[in-house]
Protein backbone atom coordinates (compact mmCIF):
# COMPACT_ATOMS: atom_id res chain seq x y z
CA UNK A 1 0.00 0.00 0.00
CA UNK A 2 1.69 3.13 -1.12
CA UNK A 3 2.57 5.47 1.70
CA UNK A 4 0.61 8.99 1.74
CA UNK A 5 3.04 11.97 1.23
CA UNK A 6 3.01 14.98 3.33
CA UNK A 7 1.51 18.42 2.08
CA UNK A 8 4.22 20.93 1.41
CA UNK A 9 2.97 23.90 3.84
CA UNK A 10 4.01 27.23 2.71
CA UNK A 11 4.21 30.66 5.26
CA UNK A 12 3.22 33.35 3.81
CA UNK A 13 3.75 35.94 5.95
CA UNK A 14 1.57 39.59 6.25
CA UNK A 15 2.34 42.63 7.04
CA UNK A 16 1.16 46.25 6.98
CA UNK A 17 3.73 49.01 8.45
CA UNK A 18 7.09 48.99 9.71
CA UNK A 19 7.21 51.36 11.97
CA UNK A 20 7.90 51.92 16.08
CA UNK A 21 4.97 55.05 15.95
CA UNK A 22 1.40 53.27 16.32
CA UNK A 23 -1.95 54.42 18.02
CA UNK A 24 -2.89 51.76 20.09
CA UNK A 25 -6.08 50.31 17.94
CA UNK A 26 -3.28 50.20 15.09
CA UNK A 27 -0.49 48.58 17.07
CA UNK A 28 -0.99 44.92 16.27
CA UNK A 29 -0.42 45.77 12.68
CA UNK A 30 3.11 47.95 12.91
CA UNK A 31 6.39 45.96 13.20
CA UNK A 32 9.62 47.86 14.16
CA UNK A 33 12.44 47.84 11.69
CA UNK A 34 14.47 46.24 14.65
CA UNK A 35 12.10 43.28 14.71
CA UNK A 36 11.32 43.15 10.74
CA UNK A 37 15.39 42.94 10.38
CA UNK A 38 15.40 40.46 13.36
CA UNK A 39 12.80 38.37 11.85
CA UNK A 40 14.14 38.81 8.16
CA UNK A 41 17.93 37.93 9.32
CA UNK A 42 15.98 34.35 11.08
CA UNK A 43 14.56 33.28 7.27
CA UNK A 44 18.00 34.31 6.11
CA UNK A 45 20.01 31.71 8.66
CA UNK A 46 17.63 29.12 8.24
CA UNK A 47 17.97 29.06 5.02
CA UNK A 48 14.43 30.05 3.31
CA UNK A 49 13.95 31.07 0.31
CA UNK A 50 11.74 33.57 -0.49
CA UNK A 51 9.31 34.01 -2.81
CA UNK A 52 6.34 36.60 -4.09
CA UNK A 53 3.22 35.84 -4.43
CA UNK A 54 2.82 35.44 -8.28
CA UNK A 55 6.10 32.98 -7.71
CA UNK A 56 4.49 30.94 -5.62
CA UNK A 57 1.41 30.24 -8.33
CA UNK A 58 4.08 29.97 -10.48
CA UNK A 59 5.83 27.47 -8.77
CA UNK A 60 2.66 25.31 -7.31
CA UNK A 61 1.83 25.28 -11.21
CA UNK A 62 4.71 23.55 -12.39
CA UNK A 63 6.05 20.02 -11.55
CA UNK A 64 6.03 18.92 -7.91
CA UNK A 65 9.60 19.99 -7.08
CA UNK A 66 9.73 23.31 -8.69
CA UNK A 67 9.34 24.71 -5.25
CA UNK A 68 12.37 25.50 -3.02
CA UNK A 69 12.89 23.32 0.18
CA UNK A 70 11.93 26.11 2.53
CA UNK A 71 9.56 28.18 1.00
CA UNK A 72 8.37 31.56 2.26
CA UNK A 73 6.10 34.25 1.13
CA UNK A 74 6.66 38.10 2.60
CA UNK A 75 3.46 40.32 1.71
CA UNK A 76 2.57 43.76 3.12
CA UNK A 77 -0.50 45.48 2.54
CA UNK A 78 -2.10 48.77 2.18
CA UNK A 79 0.93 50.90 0.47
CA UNK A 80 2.19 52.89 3.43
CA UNK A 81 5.26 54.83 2.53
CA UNK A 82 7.14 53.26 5.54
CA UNK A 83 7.53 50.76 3.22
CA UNK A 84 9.92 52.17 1.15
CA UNK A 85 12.39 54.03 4.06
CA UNK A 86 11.98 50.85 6.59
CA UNK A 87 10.74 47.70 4.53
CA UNK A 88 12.84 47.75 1.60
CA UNK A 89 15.86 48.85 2.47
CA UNK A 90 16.12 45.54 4.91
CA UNK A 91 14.57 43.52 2.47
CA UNK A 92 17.04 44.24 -0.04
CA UNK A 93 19.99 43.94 2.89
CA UNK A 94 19.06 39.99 2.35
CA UNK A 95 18.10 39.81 -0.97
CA UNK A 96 14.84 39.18 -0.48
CA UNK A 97 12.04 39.73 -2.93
CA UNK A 98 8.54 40.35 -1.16
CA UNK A 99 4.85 41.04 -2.58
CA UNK A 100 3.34 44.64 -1.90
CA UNK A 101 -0.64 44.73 -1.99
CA UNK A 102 -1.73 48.74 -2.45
CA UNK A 103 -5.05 50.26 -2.30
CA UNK A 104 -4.85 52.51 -5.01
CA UNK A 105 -7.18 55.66 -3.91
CA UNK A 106 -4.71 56.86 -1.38
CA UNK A 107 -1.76 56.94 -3.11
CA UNK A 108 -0.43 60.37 -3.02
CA UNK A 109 -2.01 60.92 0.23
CA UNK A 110 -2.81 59.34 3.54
CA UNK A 111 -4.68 56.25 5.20
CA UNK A 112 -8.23 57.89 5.59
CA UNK A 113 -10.08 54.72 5.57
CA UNK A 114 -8.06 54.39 9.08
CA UNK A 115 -9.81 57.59 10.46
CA UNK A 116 -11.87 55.44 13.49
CA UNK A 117 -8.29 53.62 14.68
CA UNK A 118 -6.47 57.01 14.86
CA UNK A 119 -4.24 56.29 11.87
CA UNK A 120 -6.44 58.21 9.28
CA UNK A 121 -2.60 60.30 8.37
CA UNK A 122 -0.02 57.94 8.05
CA UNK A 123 1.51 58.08 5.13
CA UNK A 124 0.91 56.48 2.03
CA UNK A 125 3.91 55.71 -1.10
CA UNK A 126 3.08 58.70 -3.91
CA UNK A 127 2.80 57.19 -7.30
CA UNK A 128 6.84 57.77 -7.64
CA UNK A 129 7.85 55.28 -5.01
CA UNK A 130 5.58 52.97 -6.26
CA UNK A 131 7.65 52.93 -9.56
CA UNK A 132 10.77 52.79 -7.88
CA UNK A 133 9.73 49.82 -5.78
CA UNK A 134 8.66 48.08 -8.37
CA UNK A 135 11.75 48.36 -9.89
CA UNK A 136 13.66 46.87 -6.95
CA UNK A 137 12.23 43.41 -6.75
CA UNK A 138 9.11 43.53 -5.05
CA UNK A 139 5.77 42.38 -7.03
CA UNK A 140 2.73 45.39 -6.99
CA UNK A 141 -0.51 43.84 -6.07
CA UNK A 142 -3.97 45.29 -5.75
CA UNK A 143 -5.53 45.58 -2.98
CA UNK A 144 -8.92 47.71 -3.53
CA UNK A 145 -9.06 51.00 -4.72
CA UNK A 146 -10.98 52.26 -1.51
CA UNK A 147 -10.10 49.56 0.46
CA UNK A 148 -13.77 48.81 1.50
CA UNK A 149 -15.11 45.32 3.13
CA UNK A 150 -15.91 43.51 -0.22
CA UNK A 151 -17.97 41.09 0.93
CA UNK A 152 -20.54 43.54 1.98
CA UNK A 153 -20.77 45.83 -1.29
CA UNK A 154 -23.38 45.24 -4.04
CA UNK A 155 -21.99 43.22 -6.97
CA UNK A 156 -21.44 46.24 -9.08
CA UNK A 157 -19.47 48.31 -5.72
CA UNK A 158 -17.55 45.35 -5.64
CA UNK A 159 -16.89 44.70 -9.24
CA UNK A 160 -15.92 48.36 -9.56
CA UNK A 161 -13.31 48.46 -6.67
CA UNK A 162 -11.52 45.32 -7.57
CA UNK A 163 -11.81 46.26 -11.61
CA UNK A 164 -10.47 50.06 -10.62
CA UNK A 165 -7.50 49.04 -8.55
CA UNK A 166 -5.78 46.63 -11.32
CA UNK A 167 -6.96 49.49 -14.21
CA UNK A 168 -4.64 51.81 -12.02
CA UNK A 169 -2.15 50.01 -11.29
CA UNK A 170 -1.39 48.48 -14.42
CA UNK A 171 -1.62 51.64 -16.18
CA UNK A 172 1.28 53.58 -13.62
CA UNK A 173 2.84 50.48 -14.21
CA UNK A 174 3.02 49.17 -17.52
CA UNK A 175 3.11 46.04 -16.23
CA UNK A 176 0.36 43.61 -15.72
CA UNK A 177 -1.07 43.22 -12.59
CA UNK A 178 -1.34 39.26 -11.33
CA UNK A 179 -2.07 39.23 -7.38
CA UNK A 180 -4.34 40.59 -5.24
CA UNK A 181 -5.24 40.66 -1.41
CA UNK A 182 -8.59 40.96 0.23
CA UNK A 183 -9.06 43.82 2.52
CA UNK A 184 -9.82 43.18 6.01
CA UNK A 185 -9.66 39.47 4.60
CA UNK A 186 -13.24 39.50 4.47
CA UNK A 187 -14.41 37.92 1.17
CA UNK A 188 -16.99 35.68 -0.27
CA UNK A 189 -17.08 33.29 -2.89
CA UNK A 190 -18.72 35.91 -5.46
CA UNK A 191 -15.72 38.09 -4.42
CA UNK A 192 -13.29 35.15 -5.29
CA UNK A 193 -15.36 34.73 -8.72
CA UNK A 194 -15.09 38.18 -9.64
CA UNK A 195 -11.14 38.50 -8.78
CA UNK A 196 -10.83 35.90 -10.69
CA UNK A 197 -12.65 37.17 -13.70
CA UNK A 198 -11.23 40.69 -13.70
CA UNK A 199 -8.02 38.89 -14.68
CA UNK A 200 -6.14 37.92 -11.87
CA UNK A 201 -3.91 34.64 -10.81
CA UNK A 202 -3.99 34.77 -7.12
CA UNK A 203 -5.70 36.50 -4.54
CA UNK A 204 -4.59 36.39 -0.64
CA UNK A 205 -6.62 36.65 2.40
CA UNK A 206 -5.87 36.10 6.01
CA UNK A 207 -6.80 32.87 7.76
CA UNK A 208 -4.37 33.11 10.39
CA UNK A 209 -2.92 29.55 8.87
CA UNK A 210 0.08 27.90 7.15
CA UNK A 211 -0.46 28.18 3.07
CA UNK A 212 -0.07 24.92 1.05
CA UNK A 213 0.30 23.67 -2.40
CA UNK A 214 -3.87 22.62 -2.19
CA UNK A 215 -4.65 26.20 -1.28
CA UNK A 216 -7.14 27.52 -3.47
CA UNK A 217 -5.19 30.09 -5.38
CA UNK A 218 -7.95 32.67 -5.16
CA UNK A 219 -8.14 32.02 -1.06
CA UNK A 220 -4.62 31.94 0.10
CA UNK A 221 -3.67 31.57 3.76
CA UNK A 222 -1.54 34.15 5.50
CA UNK A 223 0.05 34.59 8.97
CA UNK A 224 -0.02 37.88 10.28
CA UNK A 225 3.87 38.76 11.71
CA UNK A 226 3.42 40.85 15.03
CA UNK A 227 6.07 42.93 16.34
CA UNK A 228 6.21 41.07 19.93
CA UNK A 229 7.19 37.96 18.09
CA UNK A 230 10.75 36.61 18.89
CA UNK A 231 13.02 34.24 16.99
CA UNK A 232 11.47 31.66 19.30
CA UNK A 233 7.58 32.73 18.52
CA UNK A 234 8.89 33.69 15.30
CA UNK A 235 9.86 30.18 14.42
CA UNK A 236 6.62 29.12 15.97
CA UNK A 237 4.89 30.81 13.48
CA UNK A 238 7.03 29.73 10.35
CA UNK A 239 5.80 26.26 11.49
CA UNK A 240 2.29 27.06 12.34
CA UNK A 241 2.13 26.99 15.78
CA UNK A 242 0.21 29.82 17.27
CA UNK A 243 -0.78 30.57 14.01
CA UNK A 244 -3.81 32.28 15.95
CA UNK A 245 -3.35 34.54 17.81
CA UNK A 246 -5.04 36.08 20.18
CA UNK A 247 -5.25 39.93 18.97
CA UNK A 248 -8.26 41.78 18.08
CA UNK A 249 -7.33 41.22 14.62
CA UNK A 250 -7.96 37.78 14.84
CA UNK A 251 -11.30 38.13 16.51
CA UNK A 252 -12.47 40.61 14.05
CA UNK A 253 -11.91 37.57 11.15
CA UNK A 254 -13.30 34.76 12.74
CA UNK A 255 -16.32 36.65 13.46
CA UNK A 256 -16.75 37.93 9.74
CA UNK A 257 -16.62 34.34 8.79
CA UNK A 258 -20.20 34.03 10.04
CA UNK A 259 -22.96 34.76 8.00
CA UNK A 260 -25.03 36.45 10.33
CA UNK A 261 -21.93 38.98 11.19
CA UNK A 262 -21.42 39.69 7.66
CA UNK A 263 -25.35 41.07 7.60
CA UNK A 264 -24.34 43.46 10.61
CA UNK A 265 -21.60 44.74 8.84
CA UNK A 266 -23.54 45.32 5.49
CA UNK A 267 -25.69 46.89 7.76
CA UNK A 268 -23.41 49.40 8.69
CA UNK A 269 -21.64 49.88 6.09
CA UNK A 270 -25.35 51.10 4.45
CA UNK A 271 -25.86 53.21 7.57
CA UNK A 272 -22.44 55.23 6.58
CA UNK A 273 -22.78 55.76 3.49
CA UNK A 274 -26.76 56.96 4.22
CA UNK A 275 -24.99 59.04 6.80
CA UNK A 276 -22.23 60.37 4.29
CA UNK A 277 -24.35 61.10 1.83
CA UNK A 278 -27.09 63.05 3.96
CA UNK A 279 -22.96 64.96 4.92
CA UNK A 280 -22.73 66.05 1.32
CA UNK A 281 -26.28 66.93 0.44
CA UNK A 282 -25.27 69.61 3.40
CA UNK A 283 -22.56 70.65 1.34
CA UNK A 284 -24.45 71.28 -1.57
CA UNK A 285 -25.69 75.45 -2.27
């Protein structure tokens, strides 16, 4: 009886900004560049090979050993500009190429849609960086163009934000656009259908779990990397243990992933844009 082989399990690791300055509803999210070197020099000297995203699909696609022994996937999301004066400059210290996911409406300007957390003016990478980091390595993703939860927008909303973002993108860049991330993570299987038919490869969302070659390419796992994690709970992670951890973050997901949470949120979301429209009516002479 032939033996059964184990499934190659893949980290793909998430980030957002690297950066010691946080409000405290933001903090689980912002790594230090002490720690992101710390945890970047750990993949370095045991010996894993990094990957983007678009790689990765790539590599799953071809024969069974196309993939490195050690595998690892280093995304970041949103576009913040700390990415180019903290992320890349340690990134490139080890060589390392990395997947960037950006929400397109803020570039040039600031993280409004963080407002409520406190973080609605940290800077985002103008439309210059952007070039310039694509130019050094690191695969341009799209991540929304408003960064809105997708899973509770009307089908046209929805189509329109994840349409938009690769439009942009793609256009700044002359480059097709392959990957893109979920916002929030929250997503839906009509989400996944229209990423998929707006012309996409891959799409990542959260999970809070090891990847793997099975992964449905349109529903990726990720690990989120917190700044509190060690080479010890660092390791942990890069082998799945603790993959869940215990951070408002993680709370926020699992909750989504129930239906009857997703109709509270659509439910809000409704009630601010009711409430943001009623704004600009005021604004009208």
């Amino acid at each position: 009886m032939p033996q059964k082989t184990d499934i190659k399990k893949i980290p793909i690791l998430m980030y957002h900004s690297i950066s010691c300055i946080a409000n405290p509803k933001f903090k689980q999210f912002a790594v230090s560049p002490t720690m992101f070197d710390e945890q970047m020099a750990y993949l370095s000297e045991h010996h894993y090979t990094p990957l983007t995203v678009t790689q990765l699909i790539q590599a799953r696609t071809q024969r069974s050993g196309s993939l490195p022994e050690r595998p690892v996937v280093i995304t970041f999301d949103d576009g913040f500009a700390d990415f180019l004066t903290h992320a890349l400059p340690i990134l490139q210290k080890y060589h390392f190429p990395a997947t960037l996911y950006i929400a397109t409406a803020f570039i040039n300007g600031t993280s409004r849609w963080l407002q409520r957390e406190g973080e609605g003016d940290r800077t985002m990478l103008s439309w210059e960086q952007v070039a310039e980091v694509n130019a050094n390595a690191i695969e341009c993703g799209a991540h929304t163009h408003t960064h809105p939860q997708l899973d509770t927008l009307p089908v046209f909303r929805a189509r329109e934000e994840i349409e938009t973002s690769k439009k942009i993108l793609e256009d700044h860049l002359g480059q097709e656009v392959l990957s893109f991330a979920y916002p929030h993570g929250y997503f839906s299987q009509r989400v996944q259908n229209m990423v998929q038919a707006a012309g996409f490869r891959s799409a990542c969302a959260v999970k809070y779990a090891l990847s793997s070659v099975n992964d449905d390419p349109f529903a990726l796992a990720r690990l989120l990397a917190v700044d509190e994690m060690d080479g010890e709970a660092f390791a942990g992670l890069l082998a799945g243990d603790g993959a869940r951890p215990a951070t408002p973050a993680y709370a926020l997901y699992a909750n989504a992933r129930k239906f009857g949470w997703r109709l509270v949120r659509q439910r809000s979301v409704r009630r601010a844009e009711r409430l943001a429209g009623q704004r600009q009516e005021d604004l009208v002479p």
